[in-house]
Protein backbone atom coordinates (compact mmCIF):
# COMPACT_ATOMS: atom_id res chain seq x y z
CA UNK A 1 5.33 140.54 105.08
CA UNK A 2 2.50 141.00 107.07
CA UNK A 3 0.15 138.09 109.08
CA UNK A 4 -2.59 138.59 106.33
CA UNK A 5 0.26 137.91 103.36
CA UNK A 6 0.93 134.84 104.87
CA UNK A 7 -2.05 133.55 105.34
CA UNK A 8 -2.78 133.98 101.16
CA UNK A 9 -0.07 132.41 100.33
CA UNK A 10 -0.67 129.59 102.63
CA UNK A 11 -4.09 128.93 100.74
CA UNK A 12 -2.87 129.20 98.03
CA UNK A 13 -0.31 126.14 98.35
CA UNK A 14 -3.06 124.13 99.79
CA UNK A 15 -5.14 124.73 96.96
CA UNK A 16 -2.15 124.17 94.44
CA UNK A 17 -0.85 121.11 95.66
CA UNK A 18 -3.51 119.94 97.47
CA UNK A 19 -2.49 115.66 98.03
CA UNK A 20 0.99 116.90 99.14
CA UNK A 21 -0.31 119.35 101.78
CA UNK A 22 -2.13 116.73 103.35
CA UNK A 23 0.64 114.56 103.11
CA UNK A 24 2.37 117.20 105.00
CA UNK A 25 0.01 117.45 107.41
CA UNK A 26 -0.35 113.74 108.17
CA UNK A 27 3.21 113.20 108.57
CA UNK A 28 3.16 116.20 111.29
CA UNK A 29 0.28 115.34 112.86
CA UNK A 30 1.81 111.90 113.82
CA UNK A 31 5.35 112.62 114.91
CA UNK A 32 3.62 114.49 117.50
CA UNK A 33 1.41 111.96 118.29
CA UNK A 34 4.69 109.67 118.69
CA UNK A 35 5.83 112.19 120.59
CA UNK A 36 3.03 112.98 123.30
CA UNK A 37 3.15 108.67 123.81
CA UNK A 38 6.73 108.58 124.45
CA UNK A 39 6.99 111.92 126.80
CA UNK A 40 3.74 109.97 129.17
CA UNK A 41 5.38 106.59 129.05
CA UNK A 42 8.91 108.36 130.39
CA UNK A 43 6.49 110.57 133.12
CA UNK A 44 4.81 107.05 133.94
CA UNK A 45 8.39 105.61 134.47
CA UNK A 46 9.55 108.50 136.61
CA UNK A 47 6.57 108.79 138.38
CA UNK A 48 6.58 104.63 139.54
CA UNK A 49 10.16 105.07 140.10
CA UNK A 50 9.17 107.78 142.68
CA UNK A 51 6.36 105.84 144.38
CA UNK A 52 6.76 104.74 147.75
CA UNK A 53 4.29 102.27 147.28
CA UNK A 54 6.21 100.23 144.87
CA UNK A 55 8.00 97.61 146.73
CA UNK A 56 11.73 97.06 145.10
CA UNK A 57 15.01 95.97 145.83
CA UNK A 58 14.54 92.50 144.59
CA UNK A 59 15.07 91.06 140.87
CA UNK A 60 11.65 88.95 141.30
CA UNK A 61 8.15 89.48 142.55
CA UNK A 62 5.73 86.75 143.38
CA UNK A 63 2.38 87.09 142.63
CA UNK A 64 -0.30 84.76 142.77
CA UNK A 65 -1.38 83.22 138.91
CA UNK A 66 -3.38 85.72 136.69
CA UNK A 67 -2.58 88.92 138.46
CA UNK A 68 0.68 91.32 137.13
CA UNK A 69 2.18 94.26 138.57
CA UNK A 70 0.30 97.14 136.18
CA UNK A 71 -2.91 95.01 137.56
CA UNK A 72 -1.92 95.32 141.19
CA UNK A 73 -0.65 99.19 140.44
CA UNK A 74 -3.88 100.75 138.63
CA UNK A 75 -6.12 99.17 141.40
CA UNK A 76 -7.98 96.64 139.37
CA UNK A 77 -10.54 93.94 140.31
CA UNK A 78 -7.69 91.52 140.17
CA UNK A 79 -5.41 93.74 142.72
CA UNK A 80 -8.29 94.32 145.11
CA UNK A 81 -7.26 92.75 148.70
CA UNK A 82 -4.13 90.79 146.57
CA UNK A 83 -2.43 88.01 148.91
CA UNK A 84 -0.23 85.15 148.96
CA UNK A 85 -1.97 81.78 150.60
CA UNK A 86 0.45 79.59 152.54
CA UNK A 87 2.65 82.52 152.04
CA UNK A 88 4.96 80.33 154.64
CA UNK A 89 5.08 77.41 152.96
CA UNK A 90 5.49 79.10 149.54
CA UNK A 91 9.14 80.89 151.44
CA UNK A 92 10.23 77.76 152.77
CA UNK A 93 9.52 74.96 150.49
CA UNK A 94 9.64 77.12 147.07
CA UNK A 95 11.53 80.90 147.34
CA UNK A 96 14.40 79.21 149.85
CA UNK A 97 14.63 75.59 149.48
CA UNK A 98 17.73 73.74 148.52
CA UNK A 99 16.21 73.13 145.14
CA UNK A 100 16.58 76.68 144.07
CA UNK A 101 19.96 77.48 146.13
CA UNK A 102 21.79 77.84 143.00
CA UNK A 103 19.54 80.89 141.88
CA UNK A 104 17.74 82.45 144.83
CA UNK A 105 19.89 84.49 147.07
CA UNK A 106 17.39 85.75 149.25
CA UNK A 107 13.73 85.89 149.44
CA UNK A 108 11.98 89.06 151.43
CA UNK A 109 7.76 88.32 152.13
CA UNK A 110 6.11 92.17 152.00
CA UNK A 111 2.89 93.26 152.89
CA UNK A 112 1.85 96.54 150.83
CA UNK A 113 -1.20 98.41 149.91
CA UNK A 114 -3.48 96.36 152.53
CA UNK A 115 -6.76 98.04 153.68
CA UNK A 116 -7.34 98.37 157.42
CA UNK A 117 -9.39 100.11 159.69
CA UNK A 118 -7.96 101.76 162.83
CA UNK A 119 -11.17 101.97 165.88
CA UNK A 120 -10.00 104.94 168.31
CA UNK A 121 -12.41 105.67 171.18
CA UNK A 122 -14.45 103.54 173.47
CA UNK A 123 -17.96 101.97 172.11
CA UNK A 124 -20.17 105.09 172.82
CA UNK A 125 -17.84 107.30 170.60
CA UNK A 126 -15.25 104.98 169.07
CA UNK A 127 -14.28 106.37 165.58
CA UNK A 128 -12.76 104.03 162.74
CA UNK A 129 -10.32 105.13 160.09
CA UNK A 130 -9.57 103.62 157.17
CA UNK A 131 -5.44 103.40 157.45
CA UNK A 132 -3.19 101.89 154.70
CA UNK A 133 -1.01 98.74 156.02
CA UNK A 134 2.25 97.76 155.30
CA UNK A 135 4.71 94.66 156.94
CA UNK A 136 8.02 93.03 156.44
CA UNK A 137 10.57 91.20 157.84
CA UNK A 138 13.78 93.44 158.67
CA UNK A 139 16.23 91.21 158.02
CA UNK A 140 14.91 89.71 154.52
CA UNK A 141 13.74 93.11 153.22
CA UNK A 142 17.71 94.65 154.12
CA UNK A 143 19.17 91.33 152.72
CA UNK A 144 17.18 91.94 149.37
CA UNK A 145 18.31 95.63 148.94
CA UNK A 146 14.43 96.76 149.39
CA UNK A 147 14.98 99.45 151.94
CA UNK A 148 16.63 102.87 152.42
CA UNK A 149 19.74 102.75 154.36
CA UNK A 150 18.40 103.68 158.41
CA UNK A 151 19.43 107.40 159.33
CA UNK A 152 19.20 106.74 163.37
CA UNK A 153 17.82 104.09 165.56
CA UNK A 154 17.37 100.49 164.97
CA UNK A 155 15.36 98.10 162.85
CA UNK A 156 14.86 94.42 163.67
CA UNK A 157 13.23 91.42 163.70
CA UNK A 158 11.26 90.38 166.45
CA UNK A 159 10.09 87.71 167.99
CA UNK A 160 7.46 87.49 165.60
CA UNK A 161 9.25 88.20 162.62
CA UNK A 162 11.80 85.21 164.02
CA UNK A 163 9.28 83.15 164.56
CA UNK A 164 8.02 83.89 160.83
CA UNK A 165 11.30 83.54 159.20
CA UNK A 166 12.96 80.89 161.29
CA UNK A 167 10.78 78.98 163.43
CA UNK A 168 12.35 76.14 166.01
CA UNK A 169 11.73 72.88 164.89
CA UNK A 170 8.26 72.83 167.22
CA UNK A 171 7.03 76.06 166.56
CA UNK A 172 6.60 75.06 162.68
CA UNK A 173 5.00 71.89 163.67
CA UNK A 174 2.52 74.01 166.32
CA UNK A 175 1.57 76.38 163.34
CA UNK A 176 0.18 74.15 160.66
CA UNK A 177 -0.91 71.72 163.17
CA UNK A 178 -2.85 73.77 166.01
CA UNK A 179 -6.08 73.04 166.80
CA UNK A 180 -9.39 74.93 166.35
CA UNK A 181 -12.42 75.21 167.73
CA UNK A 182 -16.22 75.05 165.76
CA UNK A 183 -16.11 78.54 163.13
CA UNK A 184 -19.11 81.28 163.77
CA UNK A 185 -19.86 80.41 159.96
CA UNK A 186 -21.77 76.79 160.93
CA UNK A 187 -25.21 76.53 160.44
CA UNK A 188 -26.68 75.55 164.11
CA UNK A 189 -28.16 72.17 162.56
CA UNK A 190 -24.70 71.33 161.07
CA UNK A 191 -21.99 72.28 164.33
CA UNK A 192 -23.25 68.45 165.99
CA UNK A 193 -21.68 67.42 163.02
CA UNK A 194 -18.04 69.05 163.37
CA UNK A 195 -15.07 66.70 164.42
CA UNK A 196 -11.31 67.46 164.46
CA UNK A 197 -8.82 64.34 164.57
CA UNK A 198 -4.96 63.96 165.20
CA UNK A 199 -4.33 60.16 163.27
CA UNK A 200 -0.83 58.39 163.03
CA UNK A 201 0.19 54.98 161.64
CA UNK A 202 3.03 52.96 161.80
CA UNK A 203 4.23 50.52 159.55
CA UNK A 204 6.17 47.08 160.29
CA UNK A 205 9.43 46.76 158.53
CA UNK A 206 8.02 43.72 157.04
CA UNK A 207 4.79 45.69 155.67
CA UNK A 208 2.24 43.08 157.31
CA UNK A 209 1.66 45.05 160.24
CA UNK A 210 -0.05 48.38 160.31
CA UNK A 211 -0.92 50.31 163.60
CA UNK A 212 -3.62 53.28 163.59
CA UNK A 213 -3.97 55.54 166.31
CA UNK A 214 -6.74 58.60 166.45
CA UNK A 215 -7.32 61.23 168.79
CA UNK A 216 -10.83 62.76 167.83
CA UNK A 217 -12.88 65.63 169.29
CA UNK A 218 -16.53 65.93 168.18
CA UNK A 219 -19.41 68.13 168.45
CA UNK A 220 -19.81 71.85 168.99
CA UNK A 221 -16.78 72.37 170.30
CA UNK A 222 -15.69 74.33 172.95
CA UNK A 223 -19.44 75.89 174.28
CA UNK A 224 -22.08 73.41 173.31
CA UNK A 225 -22.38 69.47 173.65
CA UNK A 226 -18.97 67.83 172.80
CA UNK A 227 -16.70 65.57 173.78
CA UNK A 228 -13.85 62.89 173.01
CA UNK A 229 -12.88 59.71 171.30
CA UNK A 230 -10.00 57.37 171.46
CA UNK A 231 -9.92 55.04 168.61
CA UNK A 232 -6.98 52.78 167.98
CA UNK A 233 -6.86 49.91 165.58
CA UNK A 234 -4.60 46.68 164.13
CA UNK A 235 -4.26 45.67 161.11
CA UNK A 236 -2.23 42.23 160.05
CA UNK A 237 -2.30 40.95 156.56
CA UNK A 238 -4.70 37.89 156.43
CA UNK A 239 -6.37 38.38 159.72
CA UNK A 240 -9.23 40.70 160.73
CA UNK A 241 -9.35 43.79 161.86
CA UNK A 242 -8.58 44.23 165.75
CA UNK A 243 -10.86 47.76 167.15
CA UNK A 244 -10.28 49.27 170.38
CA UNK A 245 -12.14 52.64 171.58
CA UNK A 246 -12.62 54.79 174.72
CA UNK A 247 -14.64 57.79 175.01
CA UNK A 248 -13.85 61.31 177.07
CA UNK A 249 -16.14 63.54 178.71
CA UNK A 250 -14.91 67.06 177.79
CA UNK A 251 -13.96 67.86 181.26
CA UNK A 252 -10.91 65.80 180.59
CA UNK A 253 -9.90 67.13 177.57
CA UNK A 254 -7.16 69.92 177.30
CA UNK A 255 -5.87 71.80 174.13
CA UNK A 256 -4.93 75.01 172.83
CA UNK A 257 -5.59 77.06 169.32
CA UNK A 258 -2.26 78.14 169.10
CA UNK A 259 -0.67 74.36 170.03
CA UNK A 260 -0.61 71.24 168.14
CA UNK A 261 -0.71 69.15 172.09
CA UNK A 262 -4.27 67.46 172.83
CA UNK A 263 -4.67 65.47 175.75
CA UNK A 264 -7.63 63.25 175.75
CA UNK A 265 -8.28 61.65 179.41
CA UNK A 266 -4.47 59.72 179.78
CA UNK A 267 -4.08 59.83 176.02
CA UNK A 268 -2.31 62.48 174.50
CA UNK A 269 -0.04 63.89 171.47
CA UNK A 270 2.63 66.32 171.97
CA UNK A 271 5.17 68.18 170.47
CA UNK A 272 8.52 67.85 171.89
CA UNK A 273 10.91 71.26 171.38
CA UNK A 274 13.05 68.91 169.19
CA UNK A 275 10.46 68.66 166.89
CA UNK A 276 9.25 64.69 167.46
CA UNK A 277 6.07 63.99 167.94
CA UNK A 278 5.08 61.96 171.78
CA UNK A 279 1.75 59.90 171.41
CA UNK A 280 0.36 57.94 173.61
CA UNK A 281 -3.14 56.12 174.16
CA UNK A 282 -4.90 53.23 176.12
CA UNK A 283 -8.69 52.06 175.02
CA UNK A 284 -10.63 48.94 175.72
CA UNK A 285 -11.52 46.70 172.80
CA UNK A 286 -14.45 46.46 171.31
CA UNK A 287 -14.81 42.64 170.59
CA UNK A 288 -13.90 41.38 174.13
CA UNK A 289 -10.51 41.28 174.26
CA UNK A 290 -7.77 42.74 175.96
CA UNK A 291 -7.27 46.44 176.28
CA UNK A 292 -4.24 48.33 173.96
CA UNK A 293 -2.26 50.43 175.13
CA UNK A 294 0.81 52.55 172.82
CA UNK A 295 3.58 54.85 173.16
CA UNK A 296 5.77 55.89 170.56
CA UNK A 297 7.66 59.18 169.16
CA UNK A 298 7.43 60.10 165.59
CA UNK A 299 10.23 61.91 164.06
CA UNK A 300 9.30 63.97 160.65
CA UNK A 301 11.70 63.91 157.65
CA UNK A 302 12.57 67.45 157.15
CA UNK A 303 10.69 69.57 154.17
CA UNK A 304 8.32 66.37 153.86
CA UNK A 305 5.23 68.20 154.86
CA UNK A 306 1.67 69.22 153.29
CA UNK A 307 0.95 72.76 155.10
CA UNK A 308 -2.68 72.45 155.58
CA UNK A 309 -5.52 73.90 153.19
CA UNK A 310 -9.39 74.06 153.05
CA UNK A 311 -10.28 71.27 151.29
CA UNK A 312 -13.36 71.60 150.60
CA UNK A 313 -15.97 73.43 148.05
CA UNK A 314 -19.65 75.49 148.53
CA UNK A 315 -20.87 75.11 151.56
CA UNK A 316 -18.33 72.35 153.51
CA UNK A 317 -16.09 73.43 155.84
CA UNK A 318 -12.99 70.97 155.56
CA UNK A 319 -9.55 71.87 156.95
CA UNK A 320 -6.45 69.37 156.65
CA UNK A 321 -2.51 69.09 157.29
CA UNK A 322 0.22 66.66 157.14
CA UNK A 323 2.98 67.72 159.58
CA UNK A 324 4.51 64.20 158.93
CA UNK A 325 4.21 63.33 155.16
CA UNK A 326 7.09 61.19 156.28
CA UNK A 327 8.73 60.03 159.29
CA UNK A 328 10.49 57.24 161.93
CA UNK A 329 8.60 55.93 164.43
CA UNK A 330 10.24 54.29 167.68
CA UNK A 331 7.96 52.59 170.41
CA UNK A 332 5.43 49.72 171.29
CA UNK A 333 2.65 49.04 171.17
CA UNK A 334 0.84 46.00 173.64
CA UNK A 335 -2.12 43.89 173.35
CA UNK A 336 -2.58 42.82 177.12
CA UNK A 337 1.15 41.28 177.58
CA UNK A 338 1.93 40.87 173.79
CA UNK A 339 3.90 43.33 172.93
CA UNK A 340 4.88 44.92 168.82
CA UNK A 341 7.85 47.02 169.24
CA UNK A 342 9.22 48.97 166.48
CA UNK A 343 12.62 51.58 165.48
CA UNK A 344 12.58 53.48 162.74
CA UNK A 345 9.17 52.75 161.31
CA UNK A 346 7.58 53.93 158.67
CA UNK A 347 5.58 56.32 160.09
CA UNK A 348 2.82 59.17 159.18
CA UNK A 349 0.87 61.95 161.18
CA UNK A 350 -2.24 63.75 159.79
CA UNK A 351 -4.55 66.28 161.08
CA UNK A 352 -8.28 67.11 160.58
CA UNK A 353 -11.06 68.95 161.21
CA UNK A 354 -14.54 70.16 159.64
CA UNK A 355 -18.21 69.38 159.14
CA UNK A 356 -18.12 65.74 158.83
CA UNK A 357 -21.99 65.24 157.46
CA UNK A 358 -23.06 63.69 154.53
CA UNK A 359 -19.68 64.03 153.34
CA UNK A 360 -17.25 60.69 151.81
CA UNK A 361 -13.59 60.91 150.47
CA UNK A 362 -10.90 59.93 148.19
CA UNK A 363 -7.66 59.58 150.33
CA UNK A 364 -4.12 57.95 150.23
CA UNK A 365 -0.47 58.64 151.25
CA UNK A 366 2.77 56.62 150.27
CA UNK A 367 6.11 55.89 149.81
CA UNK A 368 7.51 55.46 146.51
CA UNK A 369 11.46 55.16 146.64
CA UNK A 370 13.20 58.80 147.41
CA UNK A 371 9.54 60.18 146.75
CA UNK A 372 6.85 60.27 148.78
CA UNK A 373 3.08 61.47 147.70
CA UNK A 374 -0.36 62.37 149.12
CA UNK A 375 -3.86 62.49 147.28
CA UNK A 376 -7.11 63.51 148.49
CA UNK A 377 -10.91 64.59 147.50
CA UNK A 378 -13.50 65.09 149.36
CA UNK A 379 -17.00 65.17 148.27
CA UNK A 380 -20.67 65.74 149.95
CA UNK A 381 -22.80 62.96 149.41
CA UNK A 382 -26.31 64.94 148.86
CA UNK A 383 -24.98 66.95 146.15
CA UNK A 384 -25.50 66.46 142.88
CA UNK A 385 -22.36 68.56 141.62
CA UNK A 386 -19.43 66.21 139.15
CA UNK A 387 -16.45 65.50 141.07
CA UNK A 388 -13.39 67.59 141.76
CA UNK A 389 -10.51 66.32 140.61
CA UNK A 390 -8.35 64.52 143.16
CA UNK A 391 -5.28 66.77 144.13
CA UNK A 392 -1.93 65.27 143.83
CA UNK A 393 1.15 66.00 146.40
CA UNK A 394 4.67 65.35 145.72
CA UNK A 395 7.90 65.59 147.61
CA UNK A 396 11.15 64.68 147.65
CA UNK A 397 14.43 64.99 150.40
CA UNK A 398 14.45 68.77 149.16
CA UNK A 399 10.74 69.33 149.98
CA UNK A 400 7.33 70.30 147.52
CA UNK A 401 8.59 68.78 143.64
CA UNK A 402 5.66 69.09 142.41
CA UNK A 403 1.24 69.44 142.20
CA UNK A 404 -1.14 66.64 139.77
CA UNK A 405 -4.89 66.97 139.32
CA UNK A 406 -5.75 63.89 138.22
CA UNK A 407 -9.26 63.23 137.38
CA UNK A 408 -10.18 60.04 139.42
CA UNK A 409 -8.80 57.19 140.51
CA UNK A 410 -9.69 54.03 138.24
CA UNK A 411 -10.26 51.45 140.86
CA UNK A 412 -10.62 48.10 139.71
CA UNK A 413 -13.24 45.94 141.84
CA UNK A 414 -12.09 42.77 141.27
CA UNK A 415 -12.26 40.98 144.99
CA UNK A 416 -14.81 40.28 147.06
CA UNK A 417 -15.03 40.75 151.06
CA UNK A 418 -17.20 39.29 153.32
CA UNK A 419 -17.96 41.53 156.43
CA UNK A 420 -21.52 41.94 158.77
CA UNK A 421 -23.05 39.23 156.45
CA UNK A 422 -22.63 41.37 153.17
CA UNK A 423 -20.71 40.38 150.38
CA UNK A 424 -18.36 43.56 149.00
CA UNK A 425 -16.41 43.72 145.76
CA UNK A 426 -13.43 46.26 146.74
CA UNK A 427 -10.46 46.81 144.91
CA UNK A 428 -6.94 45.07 143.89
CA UNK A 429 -5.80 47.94 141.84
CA UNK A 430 -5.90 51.26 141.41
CA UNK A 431 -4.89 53.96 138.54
CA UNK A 432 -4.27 57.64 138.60
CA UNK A 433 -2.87 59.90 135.53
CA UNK A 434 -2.25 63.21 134.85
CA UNK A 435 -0.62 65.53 131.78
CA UNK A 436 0.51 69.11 133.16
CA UNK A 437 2.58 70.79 129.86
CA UNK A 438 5.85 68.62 129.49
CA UNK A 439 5.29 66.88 132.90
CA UNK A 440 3.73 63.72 133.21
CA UNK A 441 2.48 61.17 136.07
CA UNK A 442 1.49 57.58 136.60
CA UNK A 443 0.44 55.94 139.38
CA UNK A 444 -0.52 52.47 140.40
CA UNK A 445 -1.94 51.22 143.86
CA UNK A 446 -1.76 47.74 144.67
CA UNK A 447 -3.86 46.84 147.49
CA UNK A 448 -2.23 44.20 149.50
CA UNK A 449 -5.13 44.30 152.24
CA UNK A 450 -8.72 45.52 152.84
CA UNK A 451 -10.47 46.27 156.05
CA UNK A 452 -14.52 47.62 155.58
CA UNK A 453 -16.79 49.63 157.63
CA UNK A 454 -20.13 49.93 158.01
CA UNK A 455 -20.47 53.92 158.57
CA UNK A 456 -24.31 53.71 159.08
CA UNK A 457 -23.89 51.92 162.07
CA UNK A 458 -23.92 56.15 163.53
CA UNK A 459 -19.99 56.27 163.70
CA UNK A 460 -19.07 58.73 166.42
CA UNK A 461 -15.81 59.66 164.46
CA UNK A 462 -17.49 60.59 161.58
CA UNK A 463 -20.51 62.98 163.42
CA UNK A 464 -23.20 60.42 161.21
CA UNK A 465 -26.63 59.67 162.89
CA UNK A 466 -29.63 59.52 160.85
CA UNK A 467 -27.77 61.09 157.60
CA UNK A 468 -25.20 58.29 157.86
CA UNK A 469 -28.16 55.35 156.95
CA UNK A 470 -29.09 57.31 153.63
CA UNK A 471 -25.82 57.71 151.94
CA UNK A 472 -24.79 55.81 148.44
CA UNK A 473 -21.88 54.79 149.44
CA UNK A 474 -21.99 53.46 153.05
CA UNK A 475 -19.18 51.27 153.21
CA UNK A 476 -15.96 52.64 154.45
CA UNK A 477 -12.56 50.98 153.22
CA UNK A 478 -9.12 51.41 154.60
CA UNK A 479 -6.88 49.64 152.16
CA UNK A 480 -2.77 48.89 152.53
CA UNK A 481 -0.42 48.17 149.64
CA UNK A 482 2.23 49.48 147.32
CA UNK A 483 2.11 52.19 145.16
CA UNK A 484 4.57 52.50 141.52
CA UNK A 485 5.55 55.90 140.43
CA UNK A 486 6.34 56.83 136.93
CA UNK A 487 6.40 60.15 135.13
CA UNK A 488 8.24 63.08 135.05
CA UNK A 489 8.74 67.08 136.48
CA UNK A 490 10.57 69.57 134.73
CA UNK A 491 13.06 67.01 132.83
CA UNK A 492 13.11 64.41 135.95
CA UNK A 493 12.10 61.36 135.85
CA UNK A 494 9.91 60.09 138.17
CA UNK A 495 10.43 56.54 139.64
CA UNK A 496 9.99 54.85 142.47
CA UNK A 497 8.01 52.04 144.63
CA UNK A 498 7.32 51.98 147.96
CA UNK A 499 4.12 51.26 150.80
CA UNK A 500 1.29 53.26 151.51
CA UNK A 501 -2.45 53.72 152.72
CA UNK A 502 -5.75 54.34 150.81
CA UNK A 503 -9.09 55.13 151.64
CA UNK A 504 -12.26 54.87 149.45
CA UNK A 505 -16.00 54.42 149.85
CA UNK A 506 -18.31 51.54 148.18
């Protein structure tokens, strides 16, 4: 039968059973369709399977919210430049704590994919080339099965990698609490402005006593006009407020970006390589009286630690870190010849830094039974923009539990306070809640005492002069009390009472 034959009798089907040929047709037409998807999908497998550029070995990757892996693979928007913030803290206190011991073995940080650019040459011909980056840790990436077995030679961690993975007790404490000095990205008219503040307070065992201690540098820090501040004040349920200050040329004034230590004139705070904390200060009060002068080590509770963020929005440069969300502080502290001694206090370390101009703050950190919590906003005053919501800490003996966004805190105004000749109403109470899925928080802050200041008087600690007279809220209020927990994370209940610190404006 010849091609031509064939081809008749082929029409003339069609045209006999016309609904059935198509049929036919249709039903071929997709079982190769079905087939062309499935032979792709298993080159697409074989092909990622092949890819050097896929990092495996592991059962989980971590990637930040809203990106996935086909995202990260195809080169999308959401892939471009992809990182991990706090990639540290995310490791220790989340990958490799003791809360996840039961189901984490191992956890391997890897660097893959980033863009960098290689300069080769001196500046009249330097050449730069666009290279592709990658980085891990030895030991984590050979503990998590994610590389080939080593043909010669050697492969290990180094100092850095050491440093990375298992930092000494003071080299974790120097990296989230170095110091810095004023960023290229400051408007001229706004680096006058920038301060940058090591604060601790101790707590009597009684709760009527509260000690605050500040180490501040301010201005344009390190090349134009700047100096140094020693602030230290007292605080005793039912009596006022007790100030003392002394101020530092920068000449005396010694630190490091790479170190948490600042010494200010014969006050300073170091880090011991234990991992306590020595502070010490003198200043001269500023009502008269005799000078203060304190020395005292602050041990942190381990994993109870905020890691330091920017904390602030469009236009506001605001850094901040808690290297002691919790700790036990051991010293004295004398007024003159009277001397308040304390072991084992109930103590707290904070660090700071940023433009501090036309700028106020929600702030507070406490103990509430095995749990301890921190809470913060900060707002500029000459903005018209709603409020962020205030960002809720939580930890526990085993480290980070868990992260609130309340919207506010409900204060209610229900004292008064007489202070400069002005008549305040400042608060007893205080309220914050928050709904996240199935967990749940409550909060209540009850203010014990209230100390208010006048911030337009052109407070040195907060870079204010002219700006300071004009803001809505001038008065400044440092508040002491007790704060109730109640709620629950992931099937926990949260419960627990203890004292804290807040800060709010009025």
């Amino acid at each position: 039968m010849d091609f031509g034959t064939i081809i008749r009798l082929a029409f003339a089907q069609l045209s006999h059973r016309p609904w059935r040929s198509a049929l036919l047709f249709g039903g071929f037409g997709l079982g190769v369709g079905v087939m062309i998807v499935l032979l792709s999908i298993g080159e697409a497998m074989m092909a990622q399977a092949r890819d050097e550029r896929l990092v495996g070995g592991g059962a989980i990757t971590v990637l930040p919210e809203g990106l996935d892996v086909e995202m990260l693979k195809t080169g999308g928007v959401g892939g471009m430049w992809f990182s991990i913030a706090n990639a540290r803290f995310v490791h220790r206190q989340l990958l490799t704590s003791p809360r996840l011991g039961q189901d984490v073995v191992t956890a391997a940080p890897q660097i893959s994919e980033k863009l960098a650019y290689l300069r080769i040459g001196g500046e009249a011909d330097a050449r730069v080339i666009p290279v592709r980056a990658l980085g891990e840790i030895p030991s984590a990436s050979q503990a998590a099965g994610a590389v080939p077995p080593l043909a010669s030679g050697a492969w290990e961690d180094n100092a850095a990698d050491v440093a990375w993975l298992r930092p000494t007790p003071s080299e974790r404490l120097h990296q989230m609490d170095r110091l810095h000095v004023v960023p290229a990205s400051v408007p001229a008219d706004a680096r006058s402005s920038w301060a940058e503040w090591h604060y601790a307070n101790v707590v009597s065992d009684d709760g009527r006593e509260r000690l605050f201690v500040t180490l501040m540098l301010v201005g344009d820090v390190p090349h134009g006009e700047w100096g140094a501040q020693v602030l230290i004040s007292q605080q005793v349920d039912g009596r006022a407020v007790r100030r003392w200050s002394r101020r530092v040329p920068a000449a005396r004034v010694q630190f490091d970006t790479t170190r948490a230590d600042l010494v200010v004139g014969d006050a300073a705070l170091r880090v011991r390589d234990d991992g306590r904390y020595d502070i010490r200060a003198k200043a001269e009060s500023e009502s008269g009286g005799p000078p203060i002068e304190v020395a005292f080590t602050l041990e942190p509770e381990p994993r109870q630690y905020f890691p330091g963020a920017d904390l602030g929005g469009q236009g506001l440069v605001s850094g901040y870190a808690v290297p002691v969300l919790r700790g036990r502080a051991s010293g004295q502290a004398c007024v003159g010849t009277d001397c308040f001694r304390f072991t084992n206090a109930q103590g707290y370390h904070d660090h700071n830094w940023g433009v501090w101009r036309s700028v106020n703050w929600e702030w507070g950190a406490s103990r509430a039974g095995d749990f301890t919590f921190l809470y913060g906003r900060v707002q500029q005053t000459d903005r018209d923009a709603a409020s962020a919501p205030v960002f809720f800490y939580l930890v526990d003996s085993l480290g980070f539990r868990a992260l609130f966004r309340p919207q506010q805190v409900e204060w209610t105004d229900d004292r008064t306070l007489a202070v400069d000749g002005a008549v305040l109403r400042v608060p007893s109470r205080g309220v914050m809640t928050d709904v996240r899925g199935n967990d749940t928080l409550q909060v209540e802050l009850l203010v014990d005492d209230v100390a208010a200041t006048d911030t337009r008087r052109g407070l040195i600690e907060r870079g204010e002069t002219a700006t300071a007279r004009s803001i809505a809220k001038p008065w400044f209020l440092q508040l002491a009390g007790r704060a109730r927990l109640r709620g629950r994370v992931g099937g926990q209940v949260l419960s627990g009472e203890g004292r804290g610190f807040f800060e709010t404006y009025r």
